[in-house]
N, C-alpha and C. Protein backbone atom coordinates (compact mmCIF):
# COMPACT_ATOMS: atom_id res chain seq x y z
N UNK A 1 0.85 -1.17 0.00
CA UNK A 1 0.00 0.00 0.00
C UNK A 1 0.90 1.23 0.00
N UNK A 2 0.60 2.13 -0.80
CA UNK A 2 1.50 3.39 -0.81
C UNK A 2 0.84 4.53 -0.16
N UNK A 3 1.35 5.12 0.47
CA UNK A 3 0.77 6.58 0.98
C UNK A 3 1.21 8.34 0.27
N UNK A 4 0.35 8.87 0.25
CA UNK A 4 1.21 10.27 0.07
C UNK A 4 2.27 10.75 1.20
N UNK A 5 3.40 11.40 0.61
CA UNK A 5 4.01 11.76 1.57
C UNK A 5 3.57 13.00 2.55
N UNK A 6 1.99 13.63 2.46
CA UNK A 6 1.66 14.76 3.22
C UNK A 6 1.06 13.92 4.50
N UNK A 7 1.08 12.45 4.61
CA UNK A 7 0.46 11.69 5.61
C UNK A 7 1.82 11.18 6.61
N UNK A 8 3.07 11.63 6.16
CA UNK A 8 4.09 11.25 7.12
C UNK A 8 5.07 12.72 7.26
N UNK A 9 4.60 13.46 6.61
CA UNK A 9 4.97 14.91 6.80
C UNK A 9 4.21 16.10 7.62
N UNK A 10 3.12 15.65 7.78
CA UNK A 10 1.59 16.91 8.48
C UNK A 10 1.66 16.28 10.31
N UNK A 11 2.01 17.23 11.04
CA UNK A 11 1.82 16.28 12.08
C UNK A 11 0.21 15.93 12.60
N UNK A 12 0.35 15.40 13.58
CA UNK A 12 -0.88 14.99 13.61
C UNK A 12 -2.01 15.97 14.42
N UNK A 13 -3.35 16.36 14.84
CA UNK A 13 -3.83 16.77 15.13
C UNK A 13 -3.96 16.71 16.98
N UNK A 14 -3.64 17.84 17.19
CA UNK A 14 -3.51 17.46 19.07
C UNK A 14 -4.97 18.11 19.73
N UNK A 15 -5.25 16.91 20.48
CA UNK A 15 -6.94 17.19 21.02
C UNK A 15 -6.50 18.66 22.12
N UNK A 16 -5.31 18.84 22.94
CA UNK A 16 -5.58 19.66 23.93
C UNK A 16 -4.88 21.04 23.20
N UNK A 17 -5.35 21.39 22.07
CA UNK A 17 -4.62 22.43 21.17
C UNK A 17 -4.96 23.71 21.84
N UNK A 18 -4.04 24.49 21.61
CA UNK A 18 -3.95 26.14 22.30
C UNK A 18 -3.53 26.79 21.29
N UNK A 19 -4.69 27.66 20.27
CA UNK A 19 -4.38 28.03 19.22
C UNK A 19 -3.35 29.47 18.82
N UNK A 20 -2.82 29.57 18.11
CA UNK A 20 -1.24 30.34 18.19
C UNK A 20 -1.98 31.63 17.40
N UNK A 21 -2.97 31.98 16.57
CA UNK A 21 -3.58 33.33 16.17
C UNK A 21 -4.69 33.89 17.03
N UNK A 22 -4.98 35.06 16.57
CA UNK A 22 -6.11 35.53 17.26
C UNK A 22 -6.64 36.23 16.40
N UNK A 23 -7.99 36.56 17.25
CA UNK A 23 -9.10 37.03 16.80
C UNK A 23 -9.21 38.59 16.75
N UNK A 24 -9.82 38.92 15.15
CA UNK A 24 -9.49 40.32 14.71
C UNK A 24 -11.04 40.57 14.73
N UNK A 25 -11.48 41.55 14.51
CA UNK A 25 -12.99 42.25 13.87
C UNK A 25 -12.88 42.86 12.51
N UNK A 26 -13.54 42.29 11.62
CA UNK A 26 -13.95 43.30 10.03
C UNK A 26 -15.07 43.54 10.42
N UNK A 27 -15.59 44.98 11.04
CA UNK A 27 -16.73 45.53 11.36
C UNK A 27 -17.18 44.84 12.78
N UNK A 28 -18.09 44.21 12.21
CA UNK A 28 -19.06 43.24 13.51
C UNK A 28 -19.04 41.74 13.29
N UNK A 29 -18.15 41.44 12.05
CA UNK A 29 -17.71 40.11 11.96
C UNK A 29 -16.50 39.52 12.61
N UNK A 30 -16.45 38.81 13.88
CA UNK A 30 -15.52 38.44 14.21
C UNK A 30 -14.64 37.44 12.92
N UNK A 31 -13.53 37.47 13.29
CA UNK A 31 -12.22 36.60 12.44
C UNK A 31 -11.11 36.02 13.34
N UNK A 32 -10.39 34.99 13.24
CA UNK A 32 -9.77 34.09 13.32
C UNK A 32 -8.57 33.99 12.50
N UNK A 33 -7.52 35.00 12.98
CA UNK A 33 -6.07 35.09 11.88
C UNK A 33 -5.13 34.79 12.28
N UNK A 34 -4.13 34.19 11.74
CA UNK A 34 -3.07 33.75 12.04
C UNK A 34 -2.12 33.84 10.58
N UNK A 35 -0.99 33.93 11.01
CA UNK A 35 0.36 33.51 9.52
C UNK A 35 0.62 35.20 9.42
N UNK A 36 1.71 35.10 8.81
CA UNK A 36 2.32 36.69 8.56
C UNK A 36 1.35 37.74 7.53
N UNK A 37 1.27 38.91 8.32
CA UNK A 37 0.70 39.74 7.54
C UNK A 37 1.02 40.22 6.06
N UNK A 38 2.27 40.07 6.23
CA UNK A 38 2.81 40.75 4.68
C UNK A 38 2.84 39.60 3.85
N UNK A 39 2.19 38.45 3.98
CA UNK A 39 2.29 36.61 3.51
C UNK A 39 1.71 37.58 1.72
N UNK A 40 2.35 36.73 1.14
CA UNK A 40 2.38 36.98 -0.71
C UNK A 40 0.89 36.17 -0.75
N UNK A 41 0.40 35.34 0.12
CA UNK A 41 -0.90 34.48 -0.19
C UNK A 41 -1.62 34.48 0.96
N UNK A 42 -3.10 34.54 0.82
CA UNK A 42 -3.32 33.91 1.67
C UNK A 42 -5.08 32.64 1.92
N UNK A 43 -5.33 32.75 2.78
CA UNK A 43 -6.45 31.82 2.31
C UNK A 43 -7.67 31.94 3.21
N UNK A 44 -8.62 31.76 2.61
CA UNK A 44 -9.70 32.07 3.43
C UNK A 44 -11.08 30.73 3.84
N UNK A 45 -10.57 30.32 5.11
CA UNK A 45 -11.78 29.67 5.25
C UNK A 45 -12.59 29.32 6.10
N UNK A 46 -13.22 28.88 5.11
CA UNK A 46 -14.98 28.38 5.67
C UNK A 46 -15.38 27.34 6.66
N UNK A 47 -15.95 27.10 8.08
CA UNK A 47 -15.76 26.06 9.06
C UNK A 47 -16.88 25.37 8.48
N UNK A 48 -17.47 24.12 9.23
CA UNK A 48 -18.38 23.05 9.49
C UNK A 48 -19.28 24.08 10.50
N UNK A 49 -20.25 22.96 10.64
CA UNK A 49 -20.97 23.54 12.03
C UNK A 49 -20.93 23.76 13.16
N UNK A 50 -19.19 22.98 13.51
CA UNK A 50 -18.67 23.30 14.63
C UNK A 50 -17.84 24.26 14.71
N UNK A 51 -18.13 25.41 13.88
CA UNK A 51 -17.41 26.99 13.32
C UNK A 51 -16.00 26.79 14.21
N UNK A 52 -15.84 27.87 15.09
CA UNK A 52 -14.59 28.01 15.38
C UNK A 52 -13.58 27.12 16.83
N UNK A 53 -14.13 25.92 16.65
CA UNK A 53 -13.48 24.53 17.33
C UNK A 53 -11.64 25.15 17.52
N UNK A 54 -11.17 24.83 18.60
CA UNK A 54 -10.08 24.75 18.42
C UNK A 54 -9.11 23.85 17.62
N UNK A 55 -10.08 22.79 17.19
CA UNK A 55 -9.34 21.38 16.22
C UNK A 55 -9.70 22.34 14.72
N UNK A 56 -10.38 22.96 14.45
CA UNK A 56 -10.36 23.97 13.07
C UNK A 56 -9.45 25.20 12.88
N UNK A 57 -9.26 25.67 14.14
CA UNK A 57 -8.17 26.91 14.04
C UNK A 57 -6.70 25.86 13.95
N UNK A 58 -6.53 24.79 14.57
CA UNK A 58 -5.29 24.14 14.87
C UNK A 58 -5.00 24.13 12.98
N UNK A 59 -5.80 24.01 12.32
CA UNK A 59 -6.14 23.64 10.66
C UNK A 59 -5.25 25.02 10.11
N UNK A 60 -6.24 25.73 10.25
CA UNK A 60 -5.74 27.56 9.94
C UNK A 60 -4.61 27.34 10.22
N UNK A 61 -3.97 26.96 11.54
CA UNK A 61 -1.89 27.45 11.89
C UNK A 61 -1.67 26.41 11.58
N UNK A 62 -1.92 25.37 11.14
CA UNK A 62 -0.81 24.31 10.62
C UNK A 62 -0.79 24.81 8.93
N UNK A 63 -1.90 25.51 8.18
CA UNK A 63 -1.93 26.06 6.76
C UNK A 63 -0.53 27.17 6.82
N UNK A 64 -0.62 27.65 7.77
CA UNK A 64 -0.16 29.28 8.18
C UNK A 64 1.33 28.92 8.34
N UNK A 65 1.92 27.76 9.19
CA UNK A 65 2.95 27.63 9.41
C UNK A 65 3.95 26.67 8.30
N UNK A 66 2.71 25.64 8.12
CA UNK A 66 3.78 24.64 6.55
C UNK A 66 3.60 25.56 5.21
N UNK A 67 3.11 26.36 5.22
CA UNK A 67 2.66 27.38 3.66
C UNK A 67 3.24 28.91 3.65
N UNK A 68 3.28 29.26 4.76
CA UNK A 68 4.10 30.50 5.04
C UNK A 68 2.49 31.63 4.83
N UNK A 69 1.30 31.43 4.58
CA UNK A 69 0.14 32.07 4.33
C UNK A 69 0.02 32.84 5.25
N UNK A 70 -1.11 33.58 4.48
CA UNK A 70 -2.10 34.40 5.84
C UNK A 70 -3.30 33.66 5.76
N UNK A 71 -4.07 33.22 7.04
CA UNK A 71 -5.26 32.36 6.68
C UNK A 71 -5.90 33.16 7.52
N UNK A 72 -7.21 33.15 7.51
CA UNK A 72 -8.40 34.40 7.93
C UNK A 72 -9.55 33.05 7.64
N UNK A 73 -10.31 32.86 9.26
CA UNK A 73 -12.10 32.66 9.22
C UNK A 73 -12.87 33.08 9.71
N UNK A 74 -13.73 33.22 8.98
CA UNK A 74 -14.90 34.28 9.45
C UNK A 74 -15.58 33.69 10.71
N UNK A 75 -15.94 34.07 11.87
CA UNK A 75 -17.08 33.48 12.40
C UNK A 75 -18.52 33.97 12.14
N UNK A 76 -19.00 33.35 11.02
CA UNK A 76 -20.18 33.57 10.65
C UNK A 76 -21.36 33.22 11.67
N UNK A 77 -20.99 32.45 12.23
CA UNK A 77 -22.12 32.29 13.27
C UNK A 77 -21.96 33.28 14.34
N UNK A 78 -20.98 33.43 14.40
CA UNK A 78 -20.96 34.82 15.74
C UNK A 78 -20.85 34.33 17.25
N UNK A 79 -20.44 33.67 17.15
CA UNK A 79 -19.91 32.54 18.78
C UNK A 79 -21.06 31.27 18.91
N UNK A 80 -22.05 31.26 18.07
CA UNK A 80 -23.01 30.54 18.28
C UNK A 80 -23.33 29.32 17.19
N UNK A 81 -22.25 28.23 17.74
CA UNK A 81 -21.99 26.84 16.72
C UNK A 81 -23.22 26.13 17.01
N UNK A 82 -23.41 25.00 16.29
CA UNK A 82 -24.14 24.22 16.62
C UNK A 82 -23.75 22.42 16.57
N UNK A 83 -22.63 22.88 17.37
CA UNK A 83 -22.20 21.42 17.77
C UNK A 83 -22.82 21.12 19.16
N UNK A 84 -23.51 21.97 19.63
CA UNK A 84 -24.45 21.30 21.08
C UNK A 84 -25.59 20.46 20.82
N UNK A 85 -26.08 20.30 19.65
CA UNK A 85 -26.80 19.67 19.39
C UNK A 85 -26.53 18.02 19.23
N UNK A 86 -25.55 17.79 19.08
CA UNK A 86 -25.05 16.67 18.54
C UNK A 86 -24.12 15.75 20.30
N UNK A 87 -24.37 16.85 21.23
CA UNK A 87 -23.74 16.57 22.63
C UNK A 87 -23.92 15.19 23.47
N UNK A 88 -25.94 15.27 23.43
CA UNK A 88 -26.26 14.26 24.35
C UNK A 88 -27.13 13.72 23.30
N UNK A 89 -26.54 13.28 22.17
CA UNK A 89 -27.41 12.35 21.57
C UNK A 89 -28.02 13.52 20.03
N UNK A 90 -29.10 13.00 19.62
CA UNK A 90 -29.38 14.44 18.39
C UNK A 90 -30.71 14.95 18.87
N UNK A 91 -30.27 15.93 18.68
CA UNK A 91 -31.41 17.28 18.83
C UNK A 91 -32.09 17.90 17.76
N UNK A 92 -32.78 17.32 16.67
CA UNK A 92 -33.09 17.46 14.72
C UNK A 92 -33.87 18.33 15.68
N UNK A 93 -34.49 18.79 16.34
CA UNK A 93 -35.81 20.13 16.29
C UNK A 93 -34.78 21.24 16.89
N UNK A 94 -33.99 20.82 17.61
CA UNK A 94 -33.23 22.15 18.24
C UNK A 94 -32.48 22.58 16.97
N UNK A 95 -31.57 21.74 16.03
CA UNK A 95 -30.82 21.82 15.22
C UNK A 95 -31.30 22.34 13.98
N UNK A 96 -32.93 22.04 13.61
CA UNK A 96 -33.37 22.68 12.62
C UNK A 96 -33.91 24.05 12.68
N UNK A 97 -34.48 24.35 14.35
CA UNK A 97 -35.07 25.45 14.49
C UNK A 97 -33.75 26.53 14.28
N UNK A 98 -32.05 26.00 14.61
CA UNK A 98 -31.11 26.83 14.71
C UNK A 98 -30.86 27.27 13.06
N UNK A 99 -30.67 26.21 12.65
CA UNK A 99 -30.02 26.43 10.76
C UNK A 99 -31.32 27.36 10.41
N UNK A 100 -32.72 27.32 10.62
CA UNK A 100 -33.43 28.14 10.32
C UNK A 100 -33.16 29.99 10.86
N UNK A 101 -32.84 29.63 11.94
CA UNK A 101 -32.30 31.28 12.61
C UNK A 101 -30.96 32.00 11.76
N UNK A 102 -30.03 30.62 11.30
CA UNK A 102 -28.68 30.95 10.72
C UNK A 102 -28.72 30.91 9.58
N UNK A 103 -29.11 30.83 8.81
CA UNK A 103 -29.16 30.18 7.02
C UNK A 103 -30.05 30.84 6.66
N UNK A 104 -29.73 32.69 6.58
CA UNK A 104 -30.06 33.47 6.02
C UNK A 104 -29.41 34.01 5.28
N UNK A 105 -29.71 34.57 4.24
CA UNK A 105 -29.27 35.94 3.63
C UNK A 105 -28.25 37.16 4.16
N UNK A 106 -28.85 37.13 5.07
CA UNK A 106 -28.13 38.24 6.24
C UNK A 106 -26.50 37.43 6.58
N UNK A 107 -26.38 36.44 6.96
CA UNK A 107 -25.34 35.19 7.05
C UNK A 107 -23.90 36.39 5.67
């Protein structure tokens, strides 16, 4: 079996992560930046529903540090993920009434 070499080169993901950027404001949108400002590239992204997890920012500084980038995420939800739903089992009415509050236009 052969592997890519980005699977013995990427280290691995650490559960008790303490993320190395911080959080900026564009207006009233919080952000999530890390990697050098003057970076020639950079990248912008988009979370899951568990928006700004520390196992997703760990993502952003490992982009930031093997790429030399600037990486920037929005918190579109605005501190309010919806990985509590999924906590003690599933919550489809809590979880739908939420994507209905979030999965607007306004978003």
């Amino acid at each position: 079996m052969s592997y890519s070499n980005a699977c013995c080169s990427i280290p691995a993901v650490v559960s008790d992560y303490n993320p190395v950027g911080s959080m900026e404001n564009l207006g009233d949108l919080p952000l999530y930046t890390v990697g050098p400002k003057d970076a020639k590239k950079a990248v912008l992204v988009i979370y899951d529903i568990y928006a700004l997890h520390n196992n997703t920012k760990q993502f952003c500084d490992i982009l930031a540090k093997q790429c030399g980038w600037r990486v920037v995420m929005p918190d579109f939800f605005r501190g309010d993920d919806g990985g509590r739903f999924f906590q003690n089992g599933f919550d489809r009415e809590g979880l739908m009434a939420w994507i209905g509050q979030r999965a607007t236009i306004e978003i």
